[in-house]
Structures are given as structure tokens and as C-alpha cells.
C-alpha atoms as a PDB file:
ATOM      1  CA  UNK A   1      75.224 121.512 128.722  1.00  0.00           C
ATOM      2  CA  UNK A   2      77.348 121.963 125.805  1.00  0.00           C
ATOM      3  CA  UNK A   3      79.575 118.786 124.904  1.00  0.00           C
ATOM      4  CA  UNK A   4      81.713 118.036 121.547  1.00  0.00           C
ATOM      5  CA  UNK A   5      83.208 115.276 120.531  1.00  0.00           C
ATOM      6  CA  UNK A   6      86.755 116.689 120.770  1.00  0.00           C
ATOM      7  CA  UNK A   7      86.276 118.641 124.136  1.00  0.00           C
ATOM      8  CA  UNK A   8      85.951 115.042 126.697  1.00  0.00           C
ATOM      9  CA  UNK A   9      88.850 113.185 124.302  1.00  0.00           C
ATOM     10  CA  UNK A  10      91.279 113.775 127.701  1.00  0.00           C
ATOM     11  CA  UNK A  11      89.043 113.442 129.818  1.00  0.00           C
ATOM     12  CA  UNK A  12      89.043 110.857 132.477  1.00  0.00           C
ATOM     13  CA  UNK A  13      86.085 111.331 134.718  1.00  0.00           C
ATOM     14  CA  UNK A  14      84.081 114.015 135.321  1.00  0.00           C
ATOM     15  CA  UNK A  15      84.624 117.033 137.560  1.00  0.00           C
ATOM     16  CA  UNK A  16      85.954 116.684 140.781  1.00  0.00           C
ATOM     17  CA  UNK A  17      84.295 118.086 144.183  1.00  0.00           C
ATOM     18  CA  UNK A  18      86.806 121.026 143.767  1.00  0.00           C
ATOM     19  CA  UNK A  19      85.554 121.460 140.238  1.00  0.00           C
ATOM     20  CA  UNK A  20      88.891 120.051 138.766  1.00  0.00           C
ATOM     21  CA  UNK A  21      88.526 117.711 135.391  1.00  0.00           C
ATOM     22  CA  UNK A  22      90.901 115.507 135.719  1.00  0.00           C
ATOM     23  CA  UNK A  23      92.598 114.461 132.098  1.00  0.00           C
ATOM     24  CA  UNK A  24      94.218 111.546 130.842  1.00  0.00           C
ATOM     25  CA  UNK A  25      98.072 111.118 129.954  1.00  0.00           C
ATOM     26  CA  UNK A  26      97.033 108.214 127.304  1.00  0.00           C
ATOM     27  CA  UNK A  27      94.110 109.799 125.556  1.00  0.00           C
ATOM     28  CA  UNK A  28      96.546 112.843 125.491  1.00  0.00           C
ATOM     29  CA  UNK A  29      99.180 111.406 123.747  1.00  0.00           C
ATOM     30  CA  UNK A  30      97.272 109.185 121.955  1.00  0.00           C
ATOM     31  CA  UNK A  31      95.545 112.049 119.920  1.00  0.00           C
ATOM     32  CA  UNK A  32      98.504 113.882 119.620  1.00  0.00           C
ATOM     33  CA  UNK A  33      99.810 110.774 117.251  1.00  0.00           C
ATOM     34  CA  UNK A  34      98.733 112.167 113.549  1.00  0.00           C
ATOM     35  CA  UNK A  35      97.379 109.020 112.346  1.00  0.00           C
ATOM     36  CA  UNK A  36      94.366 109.637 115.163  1.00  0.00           C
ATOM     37  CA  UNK A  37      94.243 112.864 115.120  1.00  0.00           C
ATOM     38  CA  UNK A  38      93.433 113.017 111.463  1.00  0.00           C
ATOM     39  CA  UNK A  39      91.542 109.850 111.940  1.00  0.00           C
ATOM     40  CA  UNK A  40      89.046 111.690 114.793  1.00  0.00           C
ATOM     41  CA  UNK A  41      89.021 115.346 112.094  1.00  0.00           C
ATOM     42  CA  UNK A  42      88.159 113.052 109.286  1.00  0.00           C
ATOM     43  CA  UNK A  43      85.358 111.486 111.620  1.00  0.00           C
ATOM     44  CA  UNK A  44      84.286 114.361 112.658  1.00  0.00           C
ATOM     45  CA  UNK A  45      84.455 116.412 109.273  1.00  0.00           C
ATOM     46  CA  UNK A  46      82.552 113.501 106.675  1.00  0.00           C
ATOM     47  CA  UNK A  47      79.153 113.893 106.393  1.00  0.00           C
ATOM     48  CA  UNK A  48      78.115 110.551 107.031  1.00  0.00           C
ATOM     49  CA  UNK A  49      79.631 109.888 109.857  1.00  0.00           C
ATOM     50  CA  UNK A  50      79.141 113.484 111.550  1.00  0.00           C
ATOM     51  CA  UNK A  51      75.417 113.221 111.350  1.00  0.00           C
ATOM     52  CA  UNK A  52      75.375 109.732 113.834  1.00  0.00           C
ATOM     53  CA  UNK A  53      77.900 111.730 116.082  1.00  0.00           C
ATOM     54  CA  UNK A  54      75.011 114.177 116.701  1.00  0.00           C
ATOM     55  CA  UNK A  55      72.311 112.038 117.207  1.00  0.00           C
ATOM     56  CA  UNK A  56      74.699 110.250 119.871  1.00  0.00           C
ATOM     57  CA  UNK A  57      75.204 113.323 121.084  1.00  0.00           C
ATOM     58  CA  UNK A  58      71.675 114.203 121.423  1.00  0.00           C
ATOM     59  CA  UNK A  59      70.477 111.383 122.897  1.00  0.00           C
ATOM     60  CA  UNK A  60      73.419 110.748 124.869  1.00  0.00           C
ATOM     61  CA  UNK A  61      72.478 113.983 126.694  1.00  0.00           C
ATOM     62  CA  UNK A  62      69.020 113.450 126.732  1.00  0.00           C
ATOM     63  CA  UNK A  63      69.315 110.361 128.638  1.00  0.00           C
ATOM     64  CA  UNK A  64      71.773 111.717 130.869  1.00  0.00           C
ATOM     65  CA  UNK A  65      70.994 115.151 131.735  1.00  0.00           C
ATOM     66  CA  UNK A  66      67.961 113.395 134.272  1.00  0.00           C
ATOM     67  CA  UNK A  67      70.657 110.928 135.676  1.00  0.00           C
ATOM     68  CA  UNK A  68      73.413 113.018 136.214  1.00  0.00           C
ATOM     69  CA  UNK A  69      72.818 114.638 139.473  1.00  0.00           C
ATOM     70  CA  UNK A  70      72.285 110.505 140.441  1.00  0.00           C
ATOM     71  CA  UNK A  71      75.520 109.126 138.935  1.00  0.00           C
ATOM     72  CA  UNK A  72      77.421 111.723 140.510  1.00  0.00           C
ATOM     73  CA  UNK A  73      76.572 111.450 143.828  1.00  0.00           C
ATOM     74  CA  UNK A  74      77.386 107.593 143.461  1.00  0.00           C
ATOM     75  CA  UNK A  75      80.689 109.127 141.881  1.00  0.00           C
ATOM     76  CA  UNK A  76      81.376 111.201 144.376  1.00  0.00           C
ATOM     77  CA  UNK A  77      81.075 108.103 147.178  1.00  0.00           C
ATOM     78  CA  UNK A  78      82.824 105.927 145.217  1.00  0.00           C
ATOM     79  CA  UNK A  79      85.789 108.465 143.537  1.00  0.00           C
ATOM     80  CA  UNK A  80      88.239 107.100 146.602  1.00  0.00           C
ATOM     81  CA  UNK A  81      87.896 104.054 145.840  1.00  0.00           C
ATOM     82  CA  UNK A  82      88.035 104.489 141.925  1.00  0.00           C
ATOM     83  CA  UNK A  83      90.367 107.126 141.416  1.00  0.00           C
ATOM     84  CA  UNK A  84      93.694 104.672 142.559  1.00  0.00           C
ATOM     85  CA  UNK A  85      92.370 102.297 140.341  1.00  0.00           C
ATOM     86  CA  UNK A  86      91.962 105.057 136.823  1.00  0.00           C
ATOM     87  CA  UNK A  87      95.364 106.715 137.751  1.00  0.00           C
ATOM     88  CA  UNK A  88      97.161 103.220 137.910  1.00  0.00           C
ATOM     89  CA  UNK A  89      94.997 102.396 134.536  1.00  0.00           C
ATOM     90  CA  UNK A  90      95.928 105.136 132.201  1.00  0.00           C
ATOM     91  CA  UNK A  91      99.737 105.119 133.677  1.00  0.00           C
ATOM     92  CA  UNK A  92      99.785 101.729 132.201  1.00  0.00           C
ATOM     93  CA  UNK A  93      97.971 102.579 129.515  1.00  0.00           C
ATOM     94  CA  UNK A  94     100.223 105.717 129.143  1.00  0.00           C
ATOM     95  CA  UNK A  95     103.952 103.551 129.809  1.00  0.00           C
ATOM     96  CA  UNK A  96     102.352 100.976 126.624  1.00  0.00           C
ATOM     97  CA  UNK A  97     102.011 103.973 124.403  1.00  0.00           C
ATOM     98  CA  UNK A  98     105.887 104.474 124.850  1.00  0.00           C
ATOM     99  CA  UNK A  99     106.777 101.232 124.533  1.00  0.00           C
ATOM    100  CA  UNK A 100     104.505 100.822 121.202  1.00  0.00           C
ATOM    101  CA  UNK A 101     106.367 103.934 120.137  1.00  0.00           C
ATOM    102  CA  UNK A 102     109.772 102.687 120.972  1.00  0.00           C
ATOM    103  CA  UNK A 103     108.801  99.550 118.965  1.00  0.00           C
ATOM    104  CA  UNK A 104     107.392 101.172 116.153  1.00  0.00           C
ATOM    105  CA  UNK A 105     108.270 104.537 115.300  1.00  0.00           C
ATOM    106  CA  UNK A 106     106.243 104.991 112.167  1.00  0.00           C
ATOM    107  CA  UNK A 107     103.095 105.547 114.560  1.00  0.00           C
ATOM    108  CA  UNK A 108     105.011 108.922 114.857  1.00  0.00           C
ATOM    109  CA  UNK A 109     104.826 109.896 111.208  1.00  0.00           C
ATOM    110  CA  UNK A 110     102.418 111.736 109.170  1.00  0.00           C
ATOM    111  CA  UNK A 111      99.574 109.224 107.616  1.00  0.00           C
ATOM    112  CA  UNK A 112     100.723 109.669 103.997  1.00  0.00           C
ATOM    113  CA  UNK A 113     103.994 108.765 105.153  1.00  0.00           C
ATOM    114  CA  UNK A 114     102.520 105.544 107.025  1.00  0.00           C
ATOM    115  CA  UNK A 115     100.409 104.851 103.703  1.00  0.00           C
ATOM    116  CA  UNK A 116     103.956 104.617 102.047  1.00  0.00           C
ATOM    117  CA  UNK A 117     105.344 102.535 103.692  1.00  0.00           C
ATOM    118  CA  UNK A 118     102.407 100.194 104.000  1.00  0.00           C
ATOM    119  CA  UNK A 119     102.259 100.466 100.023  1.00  0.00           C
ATOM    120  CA  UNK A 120     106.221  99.523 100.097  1.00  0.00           C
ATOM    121  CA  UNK A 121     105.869  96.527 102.326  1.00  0.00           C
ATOM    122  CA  UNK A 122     102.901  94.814 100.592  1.00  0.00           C
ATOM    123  CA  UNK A 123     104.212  95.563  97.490  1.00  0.00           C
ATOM    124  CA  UNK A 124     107.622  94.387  98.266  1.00  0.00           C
ATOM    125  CA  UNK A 125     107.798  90.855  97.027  1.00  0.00           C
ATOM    126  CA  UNK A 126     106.357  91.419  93.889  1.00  0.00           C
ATOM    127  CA  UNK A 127     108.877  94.569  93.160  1.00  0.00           C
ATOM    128  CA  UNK A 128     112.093  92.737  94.188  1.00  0.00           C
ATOM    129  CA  UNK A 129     110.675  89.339  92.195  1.00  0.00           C
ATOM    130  CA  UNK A 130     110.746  91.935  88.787  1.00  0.00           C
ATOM    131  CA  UNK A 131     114.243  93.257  90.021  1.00  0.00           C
ATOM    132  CA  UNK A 132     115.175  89.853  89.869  1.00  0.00           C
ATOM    133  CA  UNK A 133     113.533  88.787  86.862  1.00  0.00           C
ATOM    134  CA  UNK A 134     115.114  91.751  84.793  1.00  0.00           C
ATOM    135  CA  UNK A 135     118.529  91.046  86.547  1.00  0.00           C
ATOM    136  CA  UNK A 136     118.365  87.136  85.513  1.00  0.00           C
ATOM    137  CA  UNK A 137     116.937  88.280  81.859  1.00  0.00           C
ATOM    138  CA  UNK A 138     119.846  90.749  81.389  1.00  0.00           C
ATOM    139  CA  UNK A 139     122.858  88.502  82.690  1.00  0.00           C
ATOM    140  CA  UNK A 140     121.572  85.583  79.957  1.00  0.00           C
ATOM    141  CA  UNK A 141     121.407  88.732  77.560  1.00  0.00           C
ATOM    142  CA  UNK A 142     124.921  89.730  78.612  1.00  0.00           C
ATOM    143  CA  UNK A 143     126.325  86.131  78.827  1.00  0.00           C
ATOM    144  CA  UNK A 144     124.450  85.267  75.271  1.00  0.00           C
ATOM    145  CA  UNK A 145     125.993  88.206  73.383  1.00  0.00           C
ATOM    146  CA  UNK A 146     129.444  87.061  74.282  1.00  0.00           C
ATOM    147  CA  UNK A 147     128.828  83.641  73.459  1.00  0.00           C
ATOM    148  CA  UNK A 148     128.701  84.549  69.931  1.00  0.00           C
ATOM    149  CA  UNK A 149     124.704  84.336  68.909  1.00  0.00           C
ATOM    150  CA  UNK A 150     125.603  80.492  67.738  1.00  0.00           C
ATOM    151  CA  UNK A 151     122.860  77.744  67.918  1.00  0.00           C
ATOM    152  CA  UNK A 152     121.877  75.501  70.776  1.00  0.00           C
ATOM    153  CA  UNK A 153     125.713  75.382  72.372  1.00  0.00           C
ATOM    154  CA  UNK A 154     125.579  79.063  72.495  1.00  0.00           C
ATOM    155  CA  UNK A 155     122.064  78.855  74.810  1.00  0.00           C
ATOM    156  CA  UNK A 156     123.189  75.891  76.592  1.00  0.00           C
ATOM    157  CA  UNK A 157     126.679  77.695  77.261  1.00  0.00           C
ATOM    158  CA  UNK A 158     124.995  80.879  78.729  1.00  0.00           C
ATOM    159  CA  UNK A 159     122.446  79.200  80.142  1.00  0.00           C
ATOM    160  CA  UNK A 160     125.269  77.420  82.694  1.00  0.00           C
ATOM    161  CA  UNK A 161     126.811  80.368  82.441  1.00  0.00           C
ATOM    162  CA  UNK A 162     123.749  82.565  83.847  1.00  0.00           C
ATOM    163  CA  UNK A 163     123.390  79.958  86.783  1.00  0.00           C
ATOM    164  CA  UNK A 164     126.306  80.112  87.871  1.00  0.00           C
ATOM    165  CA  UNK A 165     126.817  84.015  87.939  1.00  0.00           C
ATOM    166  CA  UNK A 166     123.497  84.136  89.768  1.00  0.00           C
ATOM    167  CA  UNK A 167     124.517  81.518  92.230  1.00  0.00           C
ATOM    168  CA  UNK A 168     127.756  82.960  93.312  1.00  0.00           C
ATOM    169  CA  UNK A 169     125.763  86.399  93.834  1.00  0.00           C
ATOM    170  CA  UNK A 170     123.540  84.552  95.940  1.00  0.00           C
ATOM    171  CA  UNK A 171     125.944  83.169  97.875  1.00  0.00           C
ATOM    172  CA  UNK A 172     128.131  86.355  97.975  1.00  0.00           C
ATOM    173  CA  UNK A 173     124.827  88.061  99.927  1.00  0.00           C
ATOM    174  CA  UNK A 174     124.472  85.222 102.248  1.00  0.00           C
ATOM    175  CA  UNK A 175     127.945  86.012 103.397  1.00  0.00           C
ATOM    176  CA  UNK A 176     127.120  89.445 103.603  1.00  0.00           C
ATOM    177  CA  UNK A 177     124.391  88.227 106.240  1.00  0.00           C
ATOM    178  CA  UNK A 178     126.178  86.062 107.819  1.00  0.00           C
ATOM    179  CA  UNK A 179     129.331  88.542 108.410  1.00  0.00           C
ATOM    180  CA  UNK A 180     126.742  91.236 109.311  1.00  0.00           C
ATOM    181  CA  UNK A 181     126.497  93.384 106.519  1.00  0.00           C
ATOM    182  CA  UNK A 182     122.481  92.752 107.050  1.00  0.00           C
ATOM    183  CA  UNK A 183     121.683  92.120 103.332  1.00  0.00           C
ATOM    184  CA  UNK A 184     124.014  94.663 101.254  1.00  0.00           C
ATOM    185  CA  UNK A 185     122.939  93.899  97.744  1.00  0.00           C
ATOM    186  CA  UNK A 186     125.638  91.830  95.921  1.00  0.00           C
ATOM    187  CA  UNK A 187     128.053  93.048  93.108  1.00  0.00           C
ATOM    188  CA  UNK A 188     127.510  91.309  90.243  1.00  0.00           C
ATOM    189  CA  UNK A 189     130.209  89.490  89.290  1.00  0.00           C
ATOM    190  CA  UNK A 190     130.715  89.281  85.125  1.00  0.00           C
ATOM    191  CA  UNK A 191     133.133  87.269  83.708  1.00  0.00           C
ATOM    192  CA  UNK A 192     135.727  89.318  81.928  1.00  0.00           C
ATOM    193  CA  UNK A 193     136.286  87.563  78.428  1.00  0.00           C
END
């Protein structure tokens, strides 16, 4: 008896009394998602992890070539009352893989794509707090430079200056939320002197 890892992936159960092998719409689609199905070649492919998936399959069939013929019998009394209950199971099981899909369609991508975004989102808040450090920084520049370079008053004057430019492009994105323009990013508003 000749089993790999990959070949009972869709299987449900084991052979029917007609000889059929029943497969599973989940574990299907499940491994046709690229995320798992590179997951389960990268499993299978390393080294360390390939040589415990032979041992388990060793022993696995070691330990269950003797019980087989026993277990199936059982199977084979109990498959009417099981096979309702695996069907209605992995149509669930199959109905939540659409949904999750539906909900999040990254699970779709390719895994360096995933890895991208990942990378985006958790590096998100410090990026956008440097865009709008560097934004801040350049409108003091801006507002400093046409205050004429003078002393404290010059500061002072862009400093108020500054605040308020940044302010009123706050405020002109919350409208954009609020009027449903989901976050456009604000045009700066310079005062023309």
C-alpha cells in the first residue's frame, strides 16, 4: 500500500463498497488556494520537515495495515449512518470557504502578493506618520521662507501659520469622509502672498 502525502489531501473516507473514493469539495478548494498549496510543496519539499512526514508515514502504515481489514468492516456498518453526517460537514465546510473568500479576497492571491500586503498594513502607521512629518516640516519650511528669515516673530508667525494650514487640511479630509469621498487625501491649501 502506497500512500503520499498529497494523494489522500481530497479524500474524505476511504473506498466505498463499489470501490468509489469519495473526495471532498473543501479540501479541494482549499488546496487549490496558493497560499496552501505552496504551504503543503514547501512542507513537503524542506528537509526537515519531509523526513517526520515519512516516519508518519511509516508508522502510520505499520500500525494500520493489521487494523484495516477491522476498521473497515466497522466502516462499512456504520457508512449509512456516517456518510449524511460527512456530506452535510464538508458542504458547510465547503459554503464557509466561499464566504471567507467573499470576505477576503486576498486568500485568492499569490503568497508574495499576500506578504505585500501584510508588509503594507503593519507598516502603515509608521509610513503615513513620516508622510506627515515631512509634510508638517516642509509647510513651516514653506511658510518660514515667506516670512522673511527674521528672528523670533518670523518663527512665531509661521509657526501659527503652519497650524493653521494643517488644521484646515485636516478638516478639509474629514469632510471628504463625511460627504463620502472615503478619505481622498486633502489639497494643501498655501496661502498665496
Amino acid at each position: 500500500m502506497n500512500l503520499s502525502f498529497s494523494a489522500h489531501i481530497g479524500t474524505m473516507t476511504g473506498p466505498t463498497a463499489n470501490g468509489d473514493i469519495p473526495t471532498s469539495k473543501f479540501l479541494n478548494r482549499l488546496t487549490t488556494f496558493p497560499a496552501v498549496s505552496t504551504g503543503i510543496e514547501a512542507v513537503k519539499s524542506n528537509p526537515v520537515t519531509a523526513a517526520p512526514l515519512a516516519v508518519a508515514k511509516r508508522t502510520s502504515l505499520l500500525f494500520a495495515t493489521p487494523v484495516f481489514p477491522l476498521a473497515s468492516l466497522s466502516y462499512f456498518m456504520l457508512e449509512p449512518l456516517i456518510e449524511p453526517i460527512m456530506k452535510k460537514l464538508d458542504t458547510v465546510a465547503h459554503d464557509s470557504l466561499s464566504r471567507l473568500e467573499s470576505t477576503w479576497p486576498l486568500i485568492k492571491e499569490q503568497p508574495e502578493h499576500i506578504k505585500a500586503e501584510i508588509e503594507y498594513l503593519v507598516l502603515l502607521p509608521w509610513t503615513k506618520s513620516k508622510e506627515q512629518k515631512d509634510y508638517v516640516s516642509s509647510t513651516y519650511t514653506d511658510e518660514y521662507s515667506r516670512c522673511g528669515k527674521g528672528g523670533v516673530r518670523a518663527k512665531g508667525r509661521a509657526l501659527i501659520c503652519t497650524q493653521l494650514i494643517v488644521l484646515s487640511d485636516g478638516l478639509l479630509w474629514i469632510k471628504s469622509l463625511l460627504s463620502g469621498g472615503h478619505g481622498r487625501k486633502p489639497v494643501a491649501v498655501k496661502s498665496g502672498r
